[in-house]
Protein backbone atom coordinates (compact mmCIF):
# COMPACT_ATOMS: atom_id res chain seq x y z
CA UNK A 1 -10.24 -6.51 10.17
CA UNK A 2 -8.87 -3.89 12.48
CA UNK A 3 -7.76 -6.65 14.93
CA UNK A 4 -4.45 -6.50 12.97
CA UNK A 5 -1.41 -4.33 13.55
CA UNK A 6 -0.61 -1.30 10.81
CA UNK A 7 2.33 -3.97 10.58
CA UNK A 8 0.30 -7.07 9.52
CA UNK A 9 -1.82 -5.39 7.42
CA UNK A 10 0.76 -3.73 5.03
CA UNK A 11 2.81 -7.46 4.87
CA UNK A 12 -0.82 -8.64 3.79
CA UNK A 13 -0.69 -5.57 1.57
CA UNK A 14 1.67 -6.51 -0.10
CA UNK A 15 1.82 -10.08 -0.34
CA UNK A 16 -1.72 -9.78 -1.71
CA UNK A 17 -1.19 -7.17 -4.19
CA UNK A 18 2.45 -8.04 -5.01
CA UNK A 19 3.34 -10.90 -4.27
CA UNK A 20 6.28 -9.76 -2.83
CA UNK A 21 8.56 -8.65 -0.32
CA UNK A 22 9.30 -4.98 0.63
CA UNK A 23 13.11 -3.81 1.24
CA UNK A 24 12.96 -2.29 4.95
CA UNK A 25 13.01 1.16 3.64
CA UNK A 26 9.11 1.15 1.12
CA UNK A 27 8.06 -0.58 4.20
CA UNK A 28 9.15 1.67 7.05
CA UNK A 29 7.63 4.52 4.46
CA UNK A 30 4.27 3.13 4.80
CA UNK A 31 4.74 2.56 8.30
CA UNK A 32 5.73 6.31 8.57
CA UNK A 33 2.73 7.10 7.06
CA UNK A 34 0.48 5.03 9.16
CA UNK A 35 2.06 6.24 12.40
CA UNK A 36 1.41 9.86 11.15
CA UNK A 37 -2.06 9.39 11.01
CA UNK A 38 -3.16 8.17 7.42
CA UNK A 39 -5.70 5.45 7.89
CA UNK A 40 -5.55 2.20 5.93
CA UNK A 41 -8.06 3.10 2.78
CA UNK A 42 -5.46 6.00 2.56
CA UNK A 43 -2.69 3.67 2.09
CA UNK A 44 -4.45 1.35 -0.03
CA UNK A 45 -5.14 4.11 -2.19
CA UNK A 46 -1.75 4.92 -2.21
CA UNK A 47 -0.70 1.59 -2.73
CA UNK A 48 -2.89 0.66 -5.93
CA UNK A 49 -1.72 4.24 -7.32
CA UNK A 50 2.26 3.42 -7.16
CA UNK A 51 4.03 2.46 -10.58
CA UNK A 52 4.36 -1.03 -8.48
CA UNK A 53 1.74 -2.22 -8.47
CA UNK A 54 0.74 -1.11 -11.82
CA UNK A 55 3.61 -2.84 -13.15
CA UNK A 56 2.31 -5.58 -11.38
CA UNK A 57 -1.27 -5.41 -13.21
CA UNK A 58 0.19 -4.83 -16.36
CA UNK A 59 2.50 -7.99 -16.31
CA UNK A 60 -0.29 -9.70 -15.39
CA UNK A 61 -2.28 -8.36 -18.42
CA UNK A 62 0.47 -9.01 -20.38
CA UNK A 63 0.50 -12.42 -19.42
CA UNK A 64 -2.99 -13.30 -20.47
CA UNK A 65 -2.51 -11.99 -23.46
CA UNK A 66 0.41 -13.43 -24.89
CA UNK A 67 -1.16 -16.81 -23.76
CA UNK A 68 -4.11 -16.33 -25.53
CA UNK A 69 -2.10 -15.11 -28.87
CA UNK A 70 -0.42 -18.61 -28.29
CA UNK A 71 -3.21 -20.39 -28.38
CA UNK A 72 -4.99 -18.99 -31.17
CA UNK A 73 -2.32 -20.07 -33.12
């Protein structure tokens, strides 16, 4: 796995965990904090603690539910 750049592995970050794409400034943050020394389970860590990605969890959650309410209907 550490064949990849800091680079490619937060653009697999978040594509994988968000399914999205980062303005230049959350991901030049995480850069910052890669260049600086924090390793990658640090900013994974970080990562799965932000209100993002939570928000991301939840709507997932949120999704499964209604559809079951739906279709025990």
């Amino acid at each position: 796995m550490r064949d990849k750049s800091d680079r490619e592995f937060l653009k697999e970050l978040y594509n994988g965990m968000l399914h999205s794409i980062s303005t230049k400034e959350e991901f030049d943050s995480w850069m910052v904090k890669l260049e600086h020394g924090h390793s990658w389970q640090e900013v994974l860590r970080e990562f799965t603690n932000s209100v993002e990605f939570h928000l991301r969890v939840q709507g997932i959650i949120d999704s499964v539910v209604g559809n079951r309410q739906k279709e025990a209907c």
